[in-house]
Protein backbone atom coordinates (compact mmCIF):
# COMPACT_ATOMS: atom_id res chain seq x y z
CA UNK A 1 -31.28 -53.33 -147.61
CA UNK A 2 -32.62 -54.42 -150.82
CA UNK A 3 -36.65 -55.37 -151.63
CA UNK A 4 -36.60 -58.86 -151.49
CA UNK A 5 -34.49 -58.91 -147.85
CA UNK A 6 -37.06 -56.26 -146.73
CA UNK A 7 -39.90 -58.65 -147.83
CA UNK A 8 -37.70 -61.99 -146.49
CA UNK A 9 -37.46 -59.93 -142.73
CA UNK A 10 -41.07 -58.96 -142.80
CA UNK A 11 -42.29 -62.62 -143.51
CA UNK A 12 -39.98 -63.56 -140.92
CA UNK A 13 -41.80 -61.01 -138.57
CA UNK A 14 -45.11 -62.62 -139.84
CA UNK A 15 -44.12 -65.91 -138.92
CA UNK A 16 -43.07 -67.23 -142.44
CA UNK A 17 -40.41 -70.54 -142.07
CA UNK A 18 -39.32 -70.30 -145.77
CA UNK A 19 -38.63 -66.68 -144.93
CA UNK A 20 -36.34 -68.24 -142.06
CA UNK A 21 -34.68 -70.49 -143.85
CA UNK A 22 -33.75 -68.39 -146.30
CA UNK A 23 -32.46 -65.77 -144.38
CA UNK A 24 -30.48 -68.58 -143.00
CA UNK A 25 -28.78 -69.65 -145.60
CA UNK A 26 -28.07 -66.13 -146.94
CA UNK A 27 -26.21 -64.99 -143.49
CA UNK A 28 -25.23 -68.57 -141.52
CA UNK A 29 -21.60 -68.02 -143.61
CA UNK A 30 -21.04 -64.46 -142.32
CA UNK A 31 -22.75 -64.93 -139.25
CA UNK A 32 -20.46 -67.86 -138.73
CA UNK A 33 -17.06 -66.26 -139.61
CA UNK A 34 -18.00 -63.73 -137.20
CA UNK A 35 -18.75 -65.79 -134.46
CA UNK A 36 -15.68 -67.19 -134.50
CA UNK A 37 -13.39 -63.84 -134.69
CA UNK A 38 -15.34 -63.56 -131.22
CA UNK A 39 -14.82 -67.28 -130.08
CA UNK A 40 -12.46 -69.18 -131.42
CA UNK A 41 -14.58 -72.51 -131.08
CA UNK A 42 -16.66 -74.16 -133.54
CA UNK A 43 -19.01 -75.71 -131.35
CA UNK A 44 -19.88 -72.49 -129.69
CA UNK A 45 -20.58 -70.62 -132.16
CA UNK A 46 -22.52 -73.04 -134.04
CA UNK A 47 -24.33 -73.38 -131.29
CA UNK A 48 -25.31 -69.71 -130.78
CA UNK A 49 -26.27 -69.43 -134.73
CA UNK A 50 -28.46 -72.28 -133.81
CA UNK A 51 -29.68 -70.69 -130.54
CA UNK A 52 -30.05 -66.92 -132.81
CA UNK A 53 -32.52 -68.48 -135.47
CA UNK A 54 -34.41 -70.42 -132.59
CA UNK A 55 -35.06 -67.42 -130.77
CA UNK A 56 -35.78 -65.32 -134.10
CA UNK A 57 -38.27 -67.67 -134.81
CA UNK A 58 -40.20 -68.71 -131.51
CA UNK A 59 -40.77 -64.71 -130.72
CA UNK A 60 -38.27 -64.47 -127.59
CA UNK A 61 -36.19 -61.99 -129.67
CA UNK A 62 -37.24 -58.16 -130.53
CA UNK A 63 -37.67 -59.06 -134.37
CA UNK A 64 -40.38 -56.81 -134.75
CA UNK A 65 -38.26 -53.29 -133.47
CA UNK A 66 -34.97 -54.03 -136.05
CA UNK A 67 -35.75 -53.03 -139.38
CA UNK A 68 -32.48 -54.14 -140.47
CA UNK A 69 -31.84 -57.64 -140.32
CA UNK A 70 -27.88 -58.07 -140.52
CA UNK A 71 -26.82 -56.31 -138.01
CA UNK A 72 -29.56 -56.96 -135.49
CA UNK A 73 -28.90 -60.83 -136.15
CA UNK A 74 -24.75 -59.72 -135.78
CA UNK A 75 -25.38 -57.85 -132.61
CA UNK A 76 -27.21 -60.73 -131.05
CA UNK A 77 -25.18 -63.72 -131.95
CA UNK A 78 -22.15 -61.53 -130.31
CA UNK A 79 -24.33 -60.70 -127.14
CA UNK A 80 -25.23 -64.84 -127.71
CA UNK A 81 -21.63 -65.99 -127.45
CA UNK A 82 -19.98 -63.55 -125.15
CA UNK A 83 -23.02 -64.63 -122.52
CA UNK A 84 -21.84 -68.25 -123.53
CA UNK A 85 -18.20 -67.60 -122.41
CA UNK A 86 -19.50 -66.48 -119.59
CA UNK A 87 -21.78 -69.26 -117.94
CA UNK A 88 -19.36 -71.68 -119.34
CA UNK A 89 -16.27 -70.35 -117.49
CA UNK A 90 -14.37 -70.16 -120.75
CA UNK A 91 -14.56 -66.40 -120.39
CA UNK A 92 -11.21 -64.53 -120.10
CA UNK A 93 -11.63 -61.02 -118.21
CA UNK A 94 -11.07 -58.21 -121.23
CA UNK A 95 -11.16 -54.94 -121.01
CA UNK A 96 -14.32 -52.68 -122.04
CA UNK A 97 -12.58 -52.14 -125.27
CA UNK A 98 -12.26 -55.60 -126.05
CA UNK A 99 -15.57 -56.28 -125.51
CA UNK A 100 -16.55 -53.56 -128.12
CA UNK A 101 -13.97 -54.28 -130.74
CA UNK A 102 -13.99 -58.08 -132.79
CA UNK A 103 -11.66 -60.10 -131.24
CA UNK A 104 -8.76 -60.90 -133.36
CA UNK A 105 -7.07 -63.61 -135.00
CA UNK A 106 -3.79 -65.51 -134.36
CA UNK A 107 -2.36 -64.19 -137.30
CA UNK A 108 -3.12 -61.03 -136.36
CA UNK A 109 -2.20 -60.89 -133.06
CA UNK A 110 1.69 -62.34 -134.27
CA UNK A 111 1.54 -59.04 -136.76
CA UNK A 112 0.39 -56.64 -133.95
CA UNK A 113 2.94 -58.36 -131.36
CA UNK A 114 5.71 -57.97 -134.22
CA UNK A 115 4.45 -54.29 -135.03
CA UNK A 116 4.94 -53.25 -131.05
CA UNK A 117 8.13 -54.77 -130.71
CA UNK A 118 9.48 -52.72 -133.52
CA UNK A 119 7.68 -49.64 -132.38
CA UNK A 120 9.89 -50.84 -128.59
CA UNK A 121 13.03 -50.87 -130.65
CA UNK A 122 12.41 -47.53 -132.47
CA UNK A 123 11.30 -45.60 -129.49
CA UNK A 124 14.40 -47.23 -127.33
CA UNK A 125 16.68 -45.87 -130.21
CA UNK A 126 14.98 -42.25 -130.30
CA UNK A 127 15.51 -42.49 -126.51
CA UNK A 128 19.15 -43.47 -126.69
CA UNK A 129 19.51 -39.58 -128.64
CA UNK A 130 18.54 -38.10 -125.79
CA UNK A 131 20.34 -35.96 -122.76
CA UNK A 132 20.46 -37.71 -119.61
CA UNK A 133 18.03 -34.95 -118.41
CA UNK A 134 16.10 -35.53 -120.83
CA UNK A 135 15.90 -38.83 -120.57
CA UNK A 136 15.42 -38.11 -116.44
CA UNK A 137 12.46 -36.22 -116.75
CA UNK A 138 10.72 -38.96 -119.30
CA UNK A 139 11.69 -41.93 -116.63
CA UNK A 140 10.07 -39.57 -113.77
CA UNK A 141 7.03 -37.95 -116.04
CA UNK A 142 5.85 -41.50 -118.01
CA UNK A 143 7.00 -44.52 -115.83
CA UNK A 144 6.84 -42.74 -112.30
CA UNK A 145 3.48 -40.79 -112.89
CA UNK A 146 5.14 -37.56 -111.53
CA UNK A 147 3.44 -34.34 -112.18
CA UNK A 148 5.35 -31.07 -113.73
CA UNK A 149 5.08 -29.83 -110.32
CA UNK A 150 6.38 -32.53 -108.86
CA UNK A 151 9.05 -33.09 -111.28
CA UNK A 152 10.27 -29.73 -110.44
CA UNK A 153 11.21 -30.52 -107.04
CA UNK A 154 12.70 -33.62 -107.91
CA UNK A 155 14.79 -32.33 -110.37
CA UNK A 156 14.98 -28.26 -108.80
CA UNK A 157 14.16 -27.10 -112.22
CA UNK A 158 11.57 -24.63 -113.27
CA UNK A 159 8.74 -26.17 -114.30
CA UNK A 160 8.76 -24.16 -117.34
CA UNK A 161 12.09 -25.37 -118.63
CA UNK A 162 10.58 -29.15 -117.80
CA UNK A 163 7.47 -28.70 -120.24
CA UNK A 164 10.21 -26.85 -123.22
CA UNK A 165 12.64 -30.61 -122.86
CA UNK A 166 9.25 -32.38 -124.11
């Protein structure tokens, strides 16, 4: 962080407002795209920027333990809009990891939905090469769950042999 951010943040912490509004208008852009990688609504997440700099500058955040402004203000505008989500029933269950990881775009999501179907269509062609034993023990090992063990006395090979088809 650079001198005159460290000195902007420690007004802030002293209770400076031109130290407020400055940060403000150096982050509200970024702060703002980010917010809506996570929400996808305007509203929201101007509301939450609004609802950050409130609480940075009535006390009722921990301004004075981050030394490092950006990503203290990031972490709590995502905390800010994911609790949003929540109380206003707009919240779609996610897995941990998509809690963790920026949501992503439309775009994106077209590209990554475009990138698995070809990955489909290559693995469906490598598994078209295959024996029919081979292609046996995959179907029993990776869409039944079956152990070697267990594939063994399905199949009454050793499991030995099993493991070398992989």
């Amino acid at each position: 962080m650079d001198k005159l951010k460290n000195n902007l943040w420690a007004d802030l912490k002293k209770g400076k407002r031109s130290a407020l509004l400055e940060i403000y208008e150096q982050n509200y852009a970024d702060l703002y795209n980010y917010g809506m990688r996570i929400s996808h609504n305007d509203d929201l997440t101007r509301d939450c920027i609004h609802d950050l700099f409130t609480k940075l500058w009535s006390g009722d955040s921990k301004i004075n333990e981050a030394n490092e402004p950006k990503p203290y203000m990031f972490r709590m505008l995502r905390w800010m809009i994911i609790d949003a989500l929540k109380h206003d029933s707009l919240f779609v269950e996610r897995s941990d990891t998509e809690l963790h990881d920026p949501i992503i775009s439309g775009e994106e999501d077209i590209i990554l939905s475009e990138m698995a179907e070809e990955n489909n269509n290559k693995l469906k062609s490598a598994i078209d090469l295959l024996s029919n034993r081979q292609k046996e023990i995959i179907y029993l090992k990776f869409y039944s769950g079956l152990t070697y063990e267990e594939i063994s006395q399905v199949t009454a090979m050793k499991n030995q042999s099993i493991r070398n088809l992989f």
